[in-house]
C-alpha atoms as a PDB file:
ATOM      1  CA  UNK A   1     160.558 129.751 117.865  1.00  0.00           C
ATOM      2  CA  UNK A   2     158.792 130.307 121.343  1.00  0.00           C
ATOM      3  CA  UNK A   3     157.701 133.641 120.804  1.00  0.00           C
ATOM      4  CA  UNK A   4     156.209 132.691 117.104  1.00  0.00           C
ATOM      5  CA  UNK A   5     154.054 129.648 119.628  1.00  0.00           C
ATOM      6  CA  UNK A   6     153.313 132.614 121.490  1.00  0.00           C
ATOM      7  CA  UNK A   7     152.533 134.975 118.968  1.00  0.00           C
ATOM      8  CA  UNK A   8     149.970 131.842 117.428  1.00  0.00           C
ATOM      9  CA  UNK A   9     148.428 130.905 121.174  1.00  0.00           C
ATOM     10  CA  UNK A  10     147.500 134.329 121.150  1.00  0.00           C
ATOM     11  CA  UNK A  11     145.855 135.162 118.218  1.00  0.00           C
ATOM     12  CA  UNK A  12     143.918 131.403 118.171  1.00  0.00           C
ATOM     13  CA  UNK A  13     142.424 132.502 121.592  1.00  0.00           C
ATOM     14  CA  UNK A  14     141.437 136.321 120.623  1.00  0.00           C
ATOM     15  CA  UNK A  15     140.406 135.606 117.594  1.00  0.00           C
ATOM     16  CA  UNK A  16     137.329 135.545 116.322  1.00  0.00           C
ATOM     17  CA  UNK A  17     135.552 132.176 116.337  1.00  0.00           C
ATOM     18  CA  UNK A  18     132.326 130.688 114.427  1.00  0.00           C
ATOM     19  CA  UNK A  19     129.901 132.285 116.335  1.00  0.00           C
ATOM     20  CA  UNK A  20     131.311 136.023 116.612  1.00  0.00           C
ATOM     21  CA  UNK A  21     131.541 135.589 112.649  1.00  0.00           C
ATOM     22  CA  UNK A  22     127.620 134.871 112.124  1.00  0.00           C
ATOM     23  CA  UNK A  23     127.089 138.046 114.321  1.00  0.00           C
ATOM     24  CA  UNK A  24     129.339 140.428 112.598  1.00  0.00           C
ATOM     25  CA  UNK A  25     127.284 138.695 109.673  1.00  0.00           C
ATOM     26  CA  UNK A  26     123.679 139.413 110.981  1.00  0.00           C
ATOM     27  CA  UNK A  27     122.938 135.426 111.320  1.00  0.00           C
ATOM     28  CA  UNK A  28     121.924 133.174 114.156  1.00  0.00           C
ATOM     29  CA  UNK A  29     124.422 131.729 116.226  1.00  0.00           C
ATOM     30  CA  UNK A  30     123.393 128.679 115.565  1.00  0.00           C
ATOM     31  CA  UNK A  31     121.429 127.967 112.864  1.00  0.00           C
ATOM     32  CA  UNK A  32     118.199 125.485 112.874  1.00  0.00           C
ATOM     33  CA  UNK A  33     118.429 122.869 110.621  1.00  0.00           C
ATOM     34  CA  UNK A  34     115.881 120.449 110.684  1.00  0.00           C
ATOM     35  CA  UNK A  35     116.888 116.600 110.621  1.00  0.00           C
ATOM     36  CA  UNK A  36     115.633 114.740 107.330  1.00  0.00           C
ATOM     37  CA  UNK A  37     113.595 111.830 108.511  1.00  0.00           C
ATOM     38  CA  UNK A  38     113.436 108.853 105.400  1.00  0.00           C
ATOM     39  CA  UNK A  39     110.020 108.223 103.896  1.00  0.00           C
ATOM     40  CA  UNK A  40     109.497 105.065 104.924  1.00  0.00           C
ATOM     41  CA  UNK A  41     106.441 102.620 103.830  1.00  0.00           C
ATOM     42  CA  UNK A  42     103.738 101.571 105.905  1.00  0.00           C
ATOM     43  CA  UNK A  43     105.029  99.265 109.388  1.00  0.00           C
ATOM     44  CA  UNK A  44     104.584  95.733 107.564  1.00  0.00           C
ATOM     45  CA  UNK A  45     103.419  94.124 110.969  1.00  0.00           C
ATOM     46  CA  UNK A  46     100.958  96.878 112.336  1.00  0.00           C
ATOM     47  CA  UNK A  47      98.534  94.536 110.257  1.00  0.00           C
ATOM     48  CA  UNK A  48      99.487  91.521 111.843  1.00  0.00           C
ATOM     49  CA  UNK A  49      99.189  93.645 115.378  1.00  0.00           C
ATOM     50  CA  UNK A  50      95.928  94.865 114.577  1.00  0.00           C
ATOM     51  CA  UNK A  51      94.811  91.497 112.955  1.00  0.00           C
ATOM     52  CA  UNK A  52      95.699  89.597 116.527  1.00  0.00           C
ATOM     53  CA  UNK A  53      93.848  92.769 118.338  1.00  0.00           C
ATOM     54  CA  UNK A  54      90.802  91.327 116.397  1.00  0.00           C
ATOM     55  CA  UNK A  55      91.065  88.055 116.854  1.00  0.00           C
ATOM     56  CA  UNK A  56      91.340  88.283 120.590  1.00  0.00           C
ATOM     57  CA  UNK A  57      88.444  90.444 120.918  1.00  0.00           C
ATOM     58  CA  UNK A  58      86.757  87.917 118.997  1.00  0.00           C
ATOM     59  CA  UNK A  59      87.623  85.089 120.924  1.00  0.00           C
ATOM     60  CA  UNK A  60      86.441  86.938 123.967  1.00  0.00           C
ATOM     61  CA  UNK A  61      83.262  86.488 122.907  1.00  0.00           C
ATOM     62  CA  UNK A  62      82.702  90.309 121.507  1.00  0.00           C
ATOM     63  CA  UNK A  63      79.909  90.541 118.572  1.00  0.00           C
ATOM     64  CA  UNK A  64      82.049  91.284 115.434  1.00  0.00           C
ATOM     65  CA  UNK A  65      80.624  94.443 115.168  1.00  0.00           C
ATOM     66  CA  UNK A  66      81.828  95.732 118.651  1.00  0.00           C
ATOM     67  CA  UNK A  67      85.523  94.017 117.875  1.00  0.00           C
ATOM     68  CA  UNK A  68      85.883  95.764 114.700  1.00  0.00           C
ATOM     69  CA  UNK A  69      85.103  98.528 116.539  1.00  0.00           C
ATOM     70  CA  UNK A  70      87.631  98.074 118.923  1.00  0.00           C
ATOM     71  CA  UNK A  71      90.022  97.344 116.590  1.00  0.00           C
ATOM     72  CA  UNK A  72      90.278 100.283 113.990  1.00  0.00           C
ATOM     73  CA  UNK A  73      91.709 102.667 116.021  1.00  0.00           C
ATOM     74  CA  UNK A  74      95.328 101.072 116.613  1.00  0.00           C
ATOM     75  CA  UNK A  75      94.878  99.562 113.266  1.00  0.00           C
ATOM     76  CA  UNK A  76      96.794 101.329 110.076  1.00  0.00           C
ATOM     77  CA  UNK A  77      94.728 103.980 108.328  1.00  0.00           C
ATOM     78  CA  UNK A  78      93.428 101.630 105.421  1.00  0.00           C
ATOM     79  CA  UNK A  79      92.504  98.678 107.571  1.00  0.00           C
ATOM     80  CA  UNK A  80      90.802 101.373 109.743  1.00  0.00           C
ATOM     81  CA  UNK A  81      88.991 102.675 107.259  1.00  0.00           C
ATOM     82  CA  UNK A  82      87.516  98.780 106.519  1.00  0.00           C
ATOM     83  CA  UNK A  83      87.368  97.757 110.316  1.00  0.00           C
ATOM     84  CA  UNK A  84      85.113 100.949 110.867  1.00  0.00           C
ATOM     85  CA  UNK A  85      83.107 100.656 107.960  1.00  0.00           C
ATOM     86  CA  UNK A  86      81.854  96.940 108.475  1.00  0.00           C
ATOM     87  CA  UNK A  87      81.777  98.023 112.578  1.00  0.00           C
ATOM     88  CA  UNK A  88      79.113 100.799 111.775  1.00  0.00           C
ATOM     89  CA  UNK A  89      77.220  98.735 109.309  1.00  0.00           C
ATOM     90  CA  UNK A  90      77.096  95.377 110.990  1.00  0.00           C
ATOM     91  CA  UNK A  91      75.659  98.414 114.260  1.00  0.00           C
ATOM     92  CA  UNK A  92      73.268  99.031 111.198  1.00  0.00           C
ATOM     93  CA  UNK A  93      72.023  95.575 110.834  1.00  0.00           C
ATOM     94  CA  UNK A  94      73.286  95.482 107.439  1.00  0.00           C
ATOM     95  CA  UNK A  95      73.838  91.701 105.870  1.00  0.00           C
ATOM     96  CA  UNK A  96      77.585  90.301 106.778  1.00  0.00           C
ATOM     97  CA  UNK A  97      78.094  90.510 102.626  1.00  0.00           C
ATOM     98  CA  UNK A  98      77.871  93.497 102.296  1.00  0.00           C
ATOM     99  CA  UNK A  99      79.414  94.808 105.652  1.00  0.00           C
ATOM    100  CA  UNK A 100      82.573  93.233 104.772  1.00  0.00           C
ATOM    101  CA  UNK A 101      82.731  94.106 101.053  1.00  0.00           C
ATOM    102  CA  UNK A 102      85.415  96.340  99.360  1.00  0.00           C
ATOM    103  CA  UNK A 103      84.395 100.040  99.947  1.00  0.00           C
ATOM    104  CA  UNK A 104      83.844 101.848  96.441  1.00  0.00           C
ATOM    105  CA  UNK A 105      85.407 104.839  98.276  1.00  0.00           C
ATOM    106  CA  UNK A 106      89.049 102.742  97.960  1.00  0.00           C
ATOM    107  CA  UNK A 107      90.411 102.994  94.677  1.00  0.00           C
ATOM    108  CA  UNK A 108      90.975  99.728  92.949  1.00  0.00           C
ATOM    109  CA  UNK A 109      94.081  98.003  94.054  1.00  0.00           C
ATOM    110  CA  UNK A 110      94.397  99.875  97.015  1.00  0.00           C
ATOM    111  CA  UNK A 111      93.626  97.246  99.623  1.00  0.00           C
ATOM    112  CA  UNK A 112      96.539  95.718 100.855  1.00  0.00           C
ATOM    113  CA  UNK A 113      96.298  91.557 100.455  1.00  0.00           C
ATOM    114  CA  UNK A 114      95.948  90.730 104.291  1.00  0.00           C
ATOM    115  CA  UNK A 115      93.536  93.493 104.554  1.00  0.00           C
ATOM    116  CA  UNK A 116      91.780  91.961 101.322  1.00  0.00           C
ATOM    117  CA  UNK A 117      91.919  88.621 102.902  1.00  0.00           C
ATOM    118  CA  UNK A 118      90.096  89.327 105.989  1.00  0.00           C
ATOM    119  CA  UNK A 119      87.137  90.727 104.263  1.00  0.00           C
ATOM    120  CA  UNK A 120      86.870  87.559 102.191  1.00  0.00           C
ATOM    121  CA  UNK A 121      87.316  85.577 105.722  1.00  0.00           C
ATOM    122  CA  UNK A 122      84.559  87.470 107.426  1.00  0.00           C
ATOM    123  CA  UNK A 123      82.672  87.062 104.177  1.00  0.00           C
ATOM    124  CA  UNK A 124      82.864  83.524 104.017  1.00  0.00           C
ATOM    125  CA  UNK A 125      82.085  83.220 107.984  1.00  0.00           C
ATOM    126  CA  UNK A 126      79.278  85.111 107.455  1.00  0.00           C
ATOM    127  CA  UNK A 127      77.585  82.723 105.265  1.00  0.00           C
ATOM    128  CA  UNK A 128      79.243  79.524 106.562  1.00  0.00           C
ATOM    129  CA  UNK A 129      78.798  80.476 110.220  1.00  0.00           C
ATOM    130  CA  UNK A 130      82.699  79.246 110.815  1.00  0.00           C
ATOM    131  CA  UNK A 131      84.330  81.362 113.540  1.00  0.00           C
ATOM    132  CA  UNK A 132      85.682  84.033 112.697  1.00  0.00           C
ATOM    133  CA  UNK A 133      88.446  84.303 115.499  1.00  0.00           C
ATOM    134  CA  UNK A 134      91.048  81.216 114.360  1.00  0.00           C
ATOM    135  CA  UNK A 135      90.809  82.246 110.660  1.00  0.00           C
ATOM    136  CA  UNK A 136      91.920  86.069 112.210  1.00  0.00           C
ATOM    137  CA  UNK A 137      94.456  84.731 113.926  1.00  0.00           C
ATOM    138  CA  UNK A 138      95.627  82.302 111.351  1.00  0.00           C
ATOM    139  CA  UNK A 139      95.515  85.724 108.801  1.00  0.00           C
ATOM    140  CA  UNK A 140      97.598  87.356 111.275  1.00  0.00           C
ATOM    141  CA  UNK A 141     100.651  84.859 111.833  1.00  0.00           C
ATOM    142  CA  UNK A 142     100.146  84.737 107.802  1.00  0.00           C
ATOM    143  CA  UNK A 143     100.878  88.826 107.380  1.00  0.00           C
ATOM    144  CA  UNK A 144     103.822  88.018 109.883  1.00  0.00           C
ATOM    145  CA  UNK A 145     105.322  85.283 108.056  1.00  0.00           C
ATOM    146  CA  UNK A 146     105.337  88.023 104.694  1.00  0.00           C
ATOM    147  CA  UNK A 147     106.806  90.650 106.437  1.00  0.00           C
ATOM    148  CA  UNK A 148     109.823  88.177 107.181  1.00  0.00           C
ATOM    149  CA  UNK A 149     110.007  87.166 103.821  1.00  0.00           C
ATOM    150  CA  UNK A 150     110.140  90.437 103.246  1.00  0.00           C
ATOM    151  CA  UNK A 151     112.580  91.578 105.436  1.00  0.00           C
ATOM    152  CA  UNK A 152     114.882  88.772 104.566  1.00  0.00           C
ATOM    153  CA  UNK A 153     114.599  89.179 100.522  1.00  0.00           C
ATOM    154  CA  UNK A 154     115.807  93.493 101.268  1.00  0.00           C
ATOM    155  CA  UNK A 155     118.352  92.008 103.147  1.00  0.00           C
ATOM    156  CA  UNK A 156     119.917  89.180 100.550  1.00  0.00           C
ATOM    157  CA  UNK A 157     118.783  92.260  97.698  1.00  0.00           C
ATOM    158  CA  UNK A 158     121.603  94.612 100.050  1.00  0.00           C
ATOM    159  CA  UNK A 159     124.108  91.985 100.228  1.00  0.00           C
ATOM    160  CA  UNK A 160     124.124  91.718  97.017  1.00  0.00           C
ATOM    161  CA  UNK A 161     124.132  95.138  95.930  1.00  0.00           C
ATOM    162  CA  UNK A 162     127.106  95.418  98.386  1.00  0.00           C
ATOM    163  CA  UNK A 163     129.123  92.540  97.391  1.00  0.00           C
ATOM    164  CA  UNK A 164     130.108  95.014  93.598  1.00  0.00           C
ATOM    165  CA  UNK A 165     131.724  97.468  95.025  1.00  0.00           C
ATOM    166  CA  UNK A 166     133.393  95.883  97.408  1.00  0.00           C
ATOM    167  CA  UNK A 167     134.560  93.515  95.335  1.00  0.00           C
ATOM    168  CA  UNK A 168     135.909  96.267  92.838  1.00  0.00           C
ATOM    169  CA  UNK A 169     137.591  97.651  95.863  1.00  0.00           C
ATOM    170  CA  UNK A 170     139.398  94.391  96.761  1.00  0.00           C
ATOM    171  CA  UNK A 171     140.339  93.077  93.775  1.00  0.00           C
ATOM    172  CA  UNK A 172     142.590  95.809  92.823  1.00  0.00           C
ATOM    173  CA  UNK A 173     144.587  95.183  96.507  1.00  0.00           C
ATOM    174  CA  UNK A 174     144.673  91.501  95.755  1.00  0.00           C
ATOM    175  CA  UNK A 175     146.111  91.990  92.656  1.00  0.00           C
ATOM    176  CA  UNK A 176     148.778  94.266  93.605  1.00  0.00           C
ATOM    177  CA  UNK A 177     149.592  92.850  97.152  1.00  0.00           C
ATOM    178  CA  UNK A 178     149.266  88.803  96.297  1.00  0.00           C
ATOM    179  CA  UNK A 179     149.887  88.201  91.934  1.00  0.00           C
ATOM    180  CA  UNK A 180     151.986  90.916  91.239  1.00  0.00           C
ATOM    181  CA  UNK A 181     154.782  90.312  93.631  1.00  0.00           C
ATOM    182  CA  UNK A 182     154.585  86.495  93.002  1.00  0.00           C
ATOM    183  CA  UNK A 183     154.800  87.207  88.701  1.00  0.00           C
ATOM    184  CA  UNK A 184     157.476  89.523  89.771  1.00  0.00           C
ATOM    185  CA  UNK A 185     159.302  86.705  91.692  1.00  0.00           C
ATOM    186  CA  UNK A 186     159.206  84.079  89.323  1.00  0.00           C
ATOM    187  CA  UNK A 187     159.760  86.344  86.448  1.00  0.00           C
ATOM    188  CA  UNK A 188     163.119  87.208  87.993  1.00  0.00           C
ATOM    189  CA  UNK A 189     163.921  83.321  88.911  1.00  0.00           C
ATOM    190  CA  UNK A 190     163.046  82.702  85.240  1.00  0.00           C
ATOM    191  CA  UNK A 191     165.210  85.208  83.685  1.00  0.00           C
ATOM    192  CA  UNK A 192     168.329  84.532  85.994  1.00  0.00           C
ATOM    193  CA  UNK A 193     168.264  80.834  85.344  1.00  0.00           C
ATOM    194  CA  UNK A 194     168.654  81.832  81.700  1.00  0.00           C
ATOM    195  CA  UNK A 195     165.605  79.807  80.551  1.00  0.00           C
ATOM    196  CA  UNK A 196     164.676  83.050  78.249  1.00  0.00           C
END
């Protein structure tokens, strides 16, 4: 029995492992294989970040132009896009109105709702001459308060998703570990008291 450990220790340690395999094989010792990274959407509160960006610079006292300017590069690529277009124009001179309309170059449907808010907020300023800095900020604890909702609705949509199979999974134990052995014992108390 000791010389058939012996006989195994042996041969384990000489023998050829992964690696010496892949070369006798003409492959790399150790192959690359790249991680898979989900798609994931957009971050949900890089609006709400970039919205408060705006908002402060407005309540510094910046001109709207130079805060939008200031704003669209942390901001998410579609905000961006609006935040740079209505910076450059407003540079321009253009009217407010059309600064802060939709760009034609977005297809329709495109622009997100908080994003779509703010440029009917600036619009509105514009011609009311409200400031512009509390309805910002007021849009930005808005887009925060969604992305909770939305966060907690994928969350109770999971649990719920969850709760099937794991109720298929412990319904079967429950019924063999808790009713079947209590049928079984009253089904035998029932048929030794001679009631059947």
């Amino acid at each position: 029995m000791s010389a058939a450990a012996v006989l195994l220790a042996i041969a384990v340690w000489t023998g050829a492992g992964p690696s010496m395999v892949r070369a006798r094989a003409g492959m790399p010792a150790h192959p690359y294989r790249p991680r898979r990274r989900r798609a994931r959407g957009p971050d949900p509160l890089a609006v709400a970040s970039s919205l408060d960006v705006l908002a402060v610079c407005l309540a510094a006292g910046m001109a709207v132009s130079t805060a939008a300017a200031a704003t669209a590069p942390s901001a998410p690529p579609r905000l961006a896009r609006v935040l740079r277009r209505a910076a450059d124009l407003l540079a321009l001179g253009a009217d407010p109105a059309v600064a802060w309309a939709t760009p034609l170059e977005l297809p329709a449907g495109s622009v997100d709702p908080q994003t779509d808010a703010l440029l009917r907020l600036a619009r509105r300023s514009a011609s009311s001459g409200a400031a512009l800095a509390d309805g910002v900020a007021e849009l930005a604890a808005q887009a925060r308060q969604d992305a909770v909702h939305a966060a907690t609705a994928t969350a109770e949509r999971a649990a719920v998703l969850i709760a099937g199979p794991l109720g298929l999974c412990f319904l079967p134990a429950f019924v063999c570990l808790g009713v079947v052995p209590v049928v079984a014992g009253l089904a035998g108390d029932v048929l030794r008291s001679g009631v059947l």
